[in-house]
N, C-alpha and C. Protein backbone atom coordinates (compact mmCIF):
# COMPACT_ATOMS: atom_id res chain seq x y z
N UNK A 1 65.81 38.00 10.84
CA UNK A 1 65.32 39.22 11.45
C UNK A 1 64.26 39.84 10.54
N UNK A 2 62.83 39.86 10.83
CA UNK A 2 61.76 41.10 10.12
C UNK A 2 62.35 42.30 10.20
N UNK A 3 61.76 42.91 9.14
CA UNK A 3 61.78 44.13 8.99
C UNK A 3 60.75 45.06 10.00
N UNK A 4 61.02 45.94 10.49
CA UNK A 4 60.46 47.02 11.46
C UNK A 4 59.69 48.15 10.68
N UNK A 5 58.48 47.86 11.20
CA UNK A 5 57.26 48.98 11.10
C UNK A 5 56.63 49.55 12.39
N UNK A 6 56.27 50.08 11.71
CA UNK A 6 55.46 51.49 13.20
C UNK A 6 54.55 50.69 13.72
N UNK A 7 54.27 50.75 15.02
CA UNK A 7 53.36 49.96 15.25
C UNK A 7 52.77 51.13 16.67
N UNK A 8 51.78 50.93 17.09
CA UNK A 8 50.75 51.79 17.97
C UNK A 8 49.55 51.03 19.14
N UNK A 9 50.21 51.13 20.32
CA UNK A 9 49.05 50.52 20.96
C UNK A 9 48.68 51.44 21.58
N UNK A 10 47.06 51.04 22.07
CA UNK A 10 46.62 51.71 23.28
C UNK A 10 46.60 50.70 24.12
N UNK A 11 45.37 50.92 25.51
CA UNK A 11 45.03 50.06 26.13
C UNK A 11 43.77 49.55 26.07
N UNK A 12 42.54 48.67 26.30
CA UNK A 12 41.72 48.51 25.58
C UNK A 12 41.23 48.25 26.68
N UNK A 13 41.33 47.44 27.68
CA UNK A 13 39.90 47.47 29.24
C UNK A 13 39.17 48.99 29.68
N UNK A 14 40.61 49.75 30.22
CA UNK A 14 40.50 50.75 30.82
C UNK A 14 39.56 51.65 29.81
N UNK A 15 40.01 52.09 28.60
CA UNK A 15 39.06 52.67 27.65
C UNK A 15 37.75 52.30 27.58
N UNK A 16 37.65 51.15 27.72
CA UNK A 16 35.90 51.05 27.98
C UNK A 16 35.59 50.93 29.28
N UNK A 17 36.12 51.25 30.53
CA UNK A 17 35.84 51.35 31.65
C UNK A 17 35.29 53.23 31.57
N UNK A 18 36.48 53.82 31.02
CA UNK A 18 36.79 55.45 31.21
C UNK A 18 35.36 55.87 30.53
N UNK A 19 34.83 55.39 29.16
CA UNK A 19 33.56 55.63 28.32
C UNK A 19 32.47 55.16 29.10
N UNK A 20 32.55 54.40 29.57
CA UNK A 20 31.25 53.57 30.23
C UNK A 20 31.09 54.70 31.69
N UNK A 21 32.28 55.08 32.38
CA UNK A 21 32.04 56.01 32.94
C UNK A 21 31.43 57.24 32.91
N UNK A 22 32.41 57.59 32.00
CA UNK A 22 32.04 59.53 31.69
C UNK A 22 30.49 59.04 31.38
N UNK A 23 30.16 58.03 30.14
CA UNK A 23 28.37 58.03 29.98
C UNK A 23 27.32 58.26 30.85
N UNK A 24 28.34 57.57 32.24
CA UNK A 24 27.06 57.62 33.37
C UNK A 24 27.27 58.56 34.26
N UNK A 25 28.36 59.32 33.97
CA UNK A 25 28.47 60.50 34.79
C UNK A 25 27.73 61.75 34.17
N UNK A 26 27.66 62.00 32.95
CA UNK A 26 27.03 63.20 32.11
C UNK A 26 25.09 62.42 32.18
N UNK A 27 25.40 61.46 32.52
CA UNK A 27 23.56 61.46 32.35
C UNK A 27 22.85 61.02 33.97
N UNK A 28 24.11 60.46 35.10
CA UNK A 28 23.72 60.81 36.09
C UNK A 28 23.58 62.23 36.58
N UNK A 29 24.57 63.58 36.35
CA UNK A 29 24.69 65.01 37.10
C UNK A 29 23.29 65.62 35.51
N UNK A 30 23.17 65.12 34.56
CA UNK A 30 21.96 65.20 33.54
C UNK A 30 20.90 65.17 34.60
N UNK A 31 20.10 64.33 34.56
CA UNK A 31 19.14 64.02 35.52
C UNK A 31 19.21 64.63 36.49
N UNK A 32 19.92 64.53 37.66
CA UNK A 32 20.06 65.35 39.23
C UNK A 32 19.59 66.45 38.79
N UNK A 33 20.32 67.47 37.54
CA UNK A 33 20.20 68.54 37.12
C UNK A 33 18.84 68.86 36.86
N UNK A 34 18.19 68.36 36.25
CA UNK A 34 16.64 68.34 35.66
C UNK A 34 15.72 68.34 36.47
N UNK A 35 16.41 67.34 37.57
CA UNK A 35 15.28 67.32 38.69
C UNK A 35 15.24 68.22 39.81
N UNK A 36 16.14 69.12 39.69
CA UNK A 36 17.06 69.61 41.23
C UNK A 36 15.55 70.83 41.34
N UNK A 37 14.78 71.22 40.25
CA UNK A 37 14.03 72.29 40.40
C UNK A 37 13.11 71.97 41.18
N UNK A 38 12.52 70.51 41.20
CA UNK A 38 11.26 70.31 41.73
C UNK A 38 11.95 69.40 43.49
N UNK A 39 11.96 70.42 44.32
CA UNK A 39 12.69 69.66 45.69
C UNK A 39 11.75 70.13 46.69
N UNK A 40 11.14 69.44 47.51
CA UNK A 40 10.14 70.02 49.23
C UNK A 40 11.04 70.22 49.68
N UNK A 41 12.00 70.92 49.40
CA UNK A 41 12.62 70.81 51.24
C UNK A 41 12.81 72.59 50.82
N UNK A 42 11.95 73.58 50.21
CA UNK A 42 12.20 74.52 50.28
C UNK A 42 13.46 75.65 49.64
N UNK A 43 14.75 74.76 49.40
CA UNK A 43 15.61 75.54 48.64
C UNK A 43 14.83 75.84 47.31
N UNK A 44 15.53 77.17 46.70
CA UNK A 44 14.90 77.22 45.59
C UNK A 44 16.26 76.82 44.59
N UNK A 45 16.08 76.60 43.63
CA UNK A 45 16.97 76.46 42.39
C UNK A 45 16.68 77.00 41.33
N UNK A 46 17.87 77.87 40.58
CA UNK A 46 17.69 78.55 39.50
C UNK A 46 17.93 77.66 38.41
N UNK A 47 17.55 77.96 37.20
CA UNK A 47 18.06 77.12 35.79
C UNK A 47 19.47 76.98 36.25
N UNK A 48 20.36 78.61 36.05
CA UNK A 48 21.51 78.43 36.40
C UNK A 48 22.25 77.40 37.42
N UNK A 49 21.21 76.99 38.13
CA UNK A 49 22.12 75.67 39.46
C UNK A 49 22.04 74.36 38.23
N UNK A 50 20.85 74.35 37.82
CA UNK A 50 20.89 73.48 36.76
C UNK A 50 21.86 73.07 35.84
N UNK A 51 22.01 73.87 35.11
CA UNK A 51 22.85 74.23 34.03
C UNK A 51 24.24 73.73 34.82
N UNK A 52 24.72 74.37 35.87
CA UNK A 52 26.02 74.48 36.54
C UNK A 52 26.28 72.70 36.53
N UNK A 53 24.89 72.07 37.12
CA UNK A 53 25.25 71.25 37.85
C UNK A 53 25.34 69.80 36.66
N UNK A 54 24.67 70.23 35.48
CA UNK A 54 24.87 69.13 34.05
C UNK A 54 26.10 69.42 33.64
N UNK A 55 27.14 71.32 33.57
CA UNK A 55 28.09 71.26 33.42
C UNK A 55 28.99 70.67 34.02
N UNK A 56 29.06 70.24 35.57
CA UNK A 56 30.00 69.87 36.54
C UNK A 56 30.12 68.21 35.93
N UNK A 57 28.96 67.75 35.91
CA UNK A 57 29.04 66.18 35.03
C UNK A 57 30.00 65.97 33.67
N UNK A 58 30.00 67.14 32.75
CA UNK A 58 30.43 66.78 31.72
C UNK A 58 31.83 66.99 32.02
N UNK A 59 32.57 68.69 33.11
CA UNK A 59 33.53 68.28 33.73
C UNK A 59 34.39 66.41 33.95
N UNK A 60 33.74 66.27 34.90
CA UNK A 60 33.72 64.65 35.74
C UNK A 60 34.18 63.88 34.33
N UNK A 61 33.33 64.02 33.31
CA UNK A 61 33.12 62.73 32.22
C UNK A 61 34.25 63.13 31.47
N UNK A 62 35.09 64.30 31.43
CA UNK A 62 36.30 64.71 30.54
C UNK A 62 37.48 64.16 31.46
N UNK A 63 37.35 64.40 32.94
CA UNK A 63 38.73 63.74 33.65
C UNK A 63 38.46 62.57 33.41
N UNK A 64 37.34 61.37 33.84
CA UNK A 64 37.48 59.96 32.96
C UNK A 64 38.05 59.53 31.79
N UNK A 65 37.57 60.41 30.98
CA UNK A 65 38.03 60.29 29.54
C UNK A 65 39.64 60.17 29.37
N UNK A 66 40.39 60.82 30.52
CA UNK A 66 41.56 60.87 30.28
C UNK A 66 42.28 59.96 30.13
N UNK A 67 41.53 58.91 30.73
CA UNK A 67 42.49 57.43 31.34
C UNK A 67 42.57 56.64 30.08
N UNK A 68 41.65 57.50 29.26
CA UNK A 68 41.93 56.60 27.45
C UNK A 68 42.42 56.98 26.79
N UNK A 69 43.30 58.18 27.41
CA UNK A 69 44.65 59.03 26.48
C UNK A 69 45.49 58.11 26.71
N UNK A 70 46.10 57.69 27.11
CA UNK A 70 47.56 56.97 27.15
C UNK A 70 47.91 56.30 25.36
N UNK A 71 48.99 56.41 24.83
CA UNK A 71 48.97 55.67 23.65
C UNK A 71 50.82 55.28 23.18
N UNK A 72 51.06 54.57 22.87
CA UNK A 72 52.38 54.58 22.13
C UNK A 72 52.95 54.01 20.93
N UNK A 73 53.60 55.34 20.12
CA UNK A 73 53.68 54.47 18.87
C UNK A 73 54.85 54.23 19.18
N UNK A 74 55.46 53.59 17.95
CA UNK A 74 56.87 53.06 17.83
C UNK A 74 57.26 52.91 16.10
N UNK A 75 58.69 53.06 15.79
CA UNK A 75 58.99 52.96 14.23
C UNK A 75 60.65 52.36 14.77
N UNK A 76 60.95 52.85 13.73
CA UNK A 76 62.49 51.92 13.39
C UNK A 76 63.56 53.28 14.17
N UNK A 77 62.77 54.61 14.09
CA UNK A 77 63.85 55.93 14.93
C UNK A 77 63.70 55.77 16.49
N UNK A 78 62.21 55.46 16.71
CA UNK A 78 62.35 55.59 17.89
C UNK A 78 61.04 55.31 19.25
N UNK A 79 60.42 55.78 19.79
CA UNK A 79 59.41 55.44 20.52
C UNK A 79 58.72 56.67 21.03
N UNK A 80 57.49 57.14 20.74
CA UNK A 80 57.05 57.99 21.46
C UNK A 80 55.89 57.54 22.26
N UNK A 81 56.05 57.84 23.99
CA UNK A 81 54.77 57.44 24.80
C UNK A 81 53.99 58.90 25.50
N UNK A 82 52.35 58.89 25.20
CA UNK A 82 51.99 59.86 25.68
C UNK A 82 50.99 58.80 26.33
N UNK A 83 51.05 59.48 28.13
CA UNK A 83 50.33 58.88 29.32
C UNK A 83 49.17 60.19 29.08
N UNK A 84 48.88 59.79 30.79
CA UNK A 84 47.39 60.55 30.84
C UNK A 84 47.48 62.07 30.28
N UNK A 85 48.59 62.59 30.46
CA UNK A 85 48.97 64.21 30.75
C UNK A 85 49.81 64.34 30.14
N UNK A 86 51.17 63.93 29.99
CA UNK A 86 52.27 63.93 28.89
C UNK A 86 52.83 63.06 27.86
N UNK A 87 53.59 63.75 26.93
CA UNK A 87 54.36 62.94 26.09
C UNK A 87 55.21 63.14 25.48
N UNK A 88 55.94 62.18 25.53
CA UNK A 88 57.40 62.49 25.55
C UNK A 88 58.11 61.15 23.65
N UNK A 89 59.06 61.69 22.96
CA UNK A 89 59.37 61.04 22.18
C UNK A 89 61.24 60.72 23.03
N UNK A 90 61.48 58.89 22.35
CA UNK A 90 62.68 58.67 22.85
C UNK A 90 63.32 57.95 21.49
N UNK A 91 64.83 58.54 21.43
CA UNK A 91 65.22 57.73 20.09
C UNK A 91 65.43 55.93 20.77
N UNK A 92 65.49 55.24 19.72
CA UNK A 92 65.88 53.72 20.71
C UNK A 92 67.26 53.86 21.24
N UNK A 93 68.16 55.09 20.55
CA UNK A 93 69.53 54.43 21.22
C UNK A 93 69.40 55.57 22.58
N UNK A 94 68.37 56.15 23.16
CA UNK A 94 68.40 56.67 24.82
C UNK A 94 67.63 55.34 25.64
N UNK A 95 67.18 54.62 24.76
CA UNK A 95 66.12 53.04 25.30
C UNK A 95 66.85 52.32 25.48
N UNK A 96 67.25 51.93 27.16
CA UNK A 96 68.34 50.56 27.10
C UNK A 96 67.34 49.00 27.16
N UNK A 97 66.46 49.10 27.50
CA UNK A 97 65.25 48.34 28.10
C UNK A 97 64.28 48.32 27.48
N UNK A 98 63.03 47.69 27.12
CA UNK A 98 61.46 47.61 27.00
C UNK A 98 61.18 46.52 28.24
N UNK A 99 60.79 46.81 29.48
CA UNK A 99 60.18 46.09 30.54
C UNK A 99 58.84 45.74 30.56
N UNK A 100 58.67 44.77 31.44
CA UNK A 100 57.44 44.68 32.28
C UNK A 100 57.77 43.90 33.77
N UNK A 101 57.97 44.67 34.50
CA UNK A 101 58.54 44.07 35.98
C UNK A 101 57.11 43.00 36.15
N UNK A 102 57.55 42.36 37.41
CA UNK A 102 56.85 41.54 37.77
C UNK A 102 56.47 42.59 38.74
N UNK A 103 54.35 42.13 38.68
CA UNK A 103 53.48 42.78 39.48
C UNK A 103 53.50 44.39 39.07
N UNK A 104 53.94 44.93 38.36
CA UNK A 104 53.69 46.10 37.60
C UNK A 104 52.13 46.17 37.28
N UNK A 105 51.78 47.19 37.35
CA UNK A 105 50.62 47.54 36.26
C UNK A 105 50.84 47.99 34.85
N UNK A 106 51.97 48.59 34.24
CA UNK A 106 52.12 48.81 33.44
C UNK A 106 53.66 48.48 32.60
N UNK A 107 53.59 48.53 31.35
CA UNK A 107 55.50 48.56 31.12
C UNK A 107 55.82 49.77 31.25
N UNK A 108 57.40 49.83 30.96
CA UNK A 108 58.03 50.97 31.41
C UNK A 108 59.36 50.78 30.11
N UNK A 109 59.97 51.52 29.85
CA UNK A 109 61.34 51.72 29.41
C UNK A 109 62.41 52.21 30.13
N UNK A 110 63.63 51.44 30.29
CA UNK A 110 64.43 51.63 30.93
C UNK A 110 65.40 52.80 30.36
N UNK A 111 65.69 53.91 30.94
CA UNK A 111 66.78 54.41 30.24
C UNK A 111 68.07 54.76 31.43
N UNK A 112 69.29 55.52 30.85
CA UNK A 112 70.32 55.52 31.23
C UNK A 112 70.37 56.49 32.74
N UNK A 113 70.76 55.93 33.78
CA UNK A 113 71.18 56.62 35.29
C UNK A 113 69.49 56.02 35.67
N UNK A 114 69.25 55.09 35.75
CA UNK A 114 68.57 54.45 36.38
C UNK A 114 66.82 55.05 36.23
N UNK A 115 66.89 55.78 35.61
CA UNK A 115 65.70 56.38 35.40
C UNK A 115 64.76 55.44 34.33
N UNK A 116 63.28 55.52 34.27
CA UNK A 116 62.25 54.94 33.22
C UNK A 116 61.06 55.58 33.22
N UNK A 117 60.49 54.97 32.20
CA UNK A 117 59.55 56.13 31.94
C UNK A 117 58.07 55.14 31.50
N UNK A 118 56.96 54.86 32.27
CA UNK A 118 56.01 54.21 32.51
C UNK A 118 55.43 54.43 31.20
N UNK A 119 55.21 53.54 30.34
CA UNK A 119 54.31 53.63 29.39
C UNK A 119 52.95 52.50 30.06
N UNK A 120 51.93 53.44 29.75
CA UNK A 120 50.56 53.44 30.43
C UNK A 120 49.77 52.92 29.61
N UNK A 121 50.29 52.70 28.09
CA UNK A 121 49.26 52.62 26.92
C UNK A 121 49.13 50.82 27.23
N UNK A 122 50.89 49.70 27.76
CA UNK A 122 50.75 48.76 27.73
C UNK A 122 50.43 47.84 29.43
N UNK A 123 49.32 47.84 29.65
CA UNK A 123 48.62 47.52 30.38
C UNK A 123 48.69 46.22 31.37
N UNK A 124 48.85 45.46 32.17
CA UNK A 124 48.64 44.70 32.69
C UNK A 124 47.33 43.54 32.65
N UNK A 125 46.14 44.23 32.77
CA UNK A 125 44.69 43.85 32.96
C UNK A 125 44.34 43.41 31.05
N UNK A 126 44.92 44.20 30.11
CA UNK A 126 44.64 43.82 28.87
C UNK A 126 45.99 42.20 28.24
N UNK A 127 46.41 41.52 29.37
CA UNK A 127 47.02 40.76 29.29
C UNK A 127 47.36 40.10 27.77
N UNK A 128 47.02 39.96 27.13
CA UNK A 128 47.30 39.35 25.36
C UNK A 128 48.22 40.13 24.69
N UNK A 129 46.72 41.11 24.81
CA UNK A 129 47.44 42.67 24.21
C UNK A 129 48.75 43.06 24.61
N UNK A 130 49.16 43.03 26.01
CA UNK A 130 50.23 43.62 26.20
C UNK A 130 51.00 43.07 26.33
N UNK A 131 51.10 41.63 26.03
CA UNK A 131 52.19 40.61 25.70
C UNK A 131 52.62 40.68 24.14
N UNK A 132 51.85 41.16 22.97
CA UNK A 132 52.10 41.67 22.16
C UNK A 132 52.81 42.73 21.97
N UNK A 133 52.61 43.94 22.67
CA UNK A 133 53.00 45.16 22.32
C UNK A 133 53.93 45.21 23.26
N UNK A 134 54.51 44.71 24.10
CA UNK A 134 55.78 44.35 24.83
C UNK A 134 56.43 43.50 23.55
N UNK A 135 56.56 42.25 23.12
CA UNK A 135 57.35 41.74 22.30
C UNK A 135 57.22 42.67 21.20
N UNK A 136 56.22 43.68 20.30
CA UNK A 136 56.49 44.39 19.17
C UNK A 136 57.62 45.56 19.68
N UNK A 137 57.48 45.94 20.56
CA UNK A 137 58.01 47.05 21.10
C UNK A 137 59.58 46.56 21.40
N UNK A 138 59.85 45.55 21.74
CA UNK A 138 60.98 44.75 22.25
C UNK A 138 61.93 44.87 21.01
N UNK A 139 61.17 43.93 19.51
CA UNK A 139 61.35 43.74 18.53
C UNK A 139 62.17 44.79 17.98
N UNK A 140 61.30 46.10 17.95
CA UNK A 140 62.01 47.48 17.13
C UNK A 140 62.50 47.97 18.27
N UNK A 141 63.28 47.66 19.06
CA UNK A 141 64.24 47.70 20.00
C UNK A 141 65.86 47.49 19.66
N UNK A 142 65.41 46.21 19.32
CA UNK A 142 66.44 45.20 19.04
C UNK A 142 67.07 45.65 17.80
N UNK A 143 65.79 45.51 16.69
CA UNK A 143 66.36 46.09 15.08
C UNK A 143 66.92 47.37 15.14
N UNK A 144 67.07 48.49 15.96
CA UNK A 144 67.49 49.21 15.83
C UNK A 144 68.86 49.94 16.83
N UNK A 145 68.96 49.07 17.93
CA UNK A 145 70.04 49.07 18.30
C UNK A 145 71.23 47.70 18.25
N UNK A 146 72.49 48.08 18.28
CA UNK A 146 73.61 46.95 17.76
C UNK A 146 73.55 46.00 18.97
């Protein structure tokens, strides 16, 4: 049996999907913005529509960004997974499980009364990766419960 260290994944497609996004969202509503002053069709536009409308982009490019929050570490106490919006820490002995169902998009941890809790950080589409961080995660599973 190895010894158990902390270990931390993210997901790695989606993160450069989410960046590659927000980029072209802050320099597509960029542009629109810049140009919105000079229009024939008679509306007029203030800086302020301007301004509004490069802010609404960088909006857009911060909800993208989110999808590259997901992360989870892990040590020998326990597991903490934070998804897009929350995060939550679990000791291993509330962890009966480290999954990956078949046709899932993501793993999950099984815990007690049938309930689990989707960790988002280990991915489907990053396939290697998350055959790794499923067996690391598995690993300090094991070492730490009997």
């Amino acid at each position: 049996m190895s010894t158990a260290v902390a270990v931390e994944f993210r997901p790695k497609k989606i993160r450069l999907v989410a960046v590659t996004c927000a980029v072209f969202l802050v320099a597509s509503f960029t542009v629109v913005g810049l140009l919105l002053g000079d229009t024939p069709t008679g509306v007029i536009f203030r800086t302020s529509d301007q301004v509004a409308m490069i802010c609404l982009g960088v909006l857009l490019a911060c909800g993208a960004l989110l999808l590259a929050r997901p992360r989870v570490r892990a040590d020998a106490e326990g597991i903490e997974v934070r998804n897009v919006v929350t995060a939550h820490r679990y000791a291993w002995s509330d962890v009966l499980h480290v999954s990956f169902p078949d046709g899932a998009s993501w793993a999950r941890l099984e815990l007690p009364d049938d309930e689990y809790v989707s960790v988002m950080a280990v991915q489907a589409v990053d396939r290697e990766h998350a055959v790794a961080a499923v067996r690391a995660l598995r690993e300090l599973h094991r070492a730490a419960t009997p």
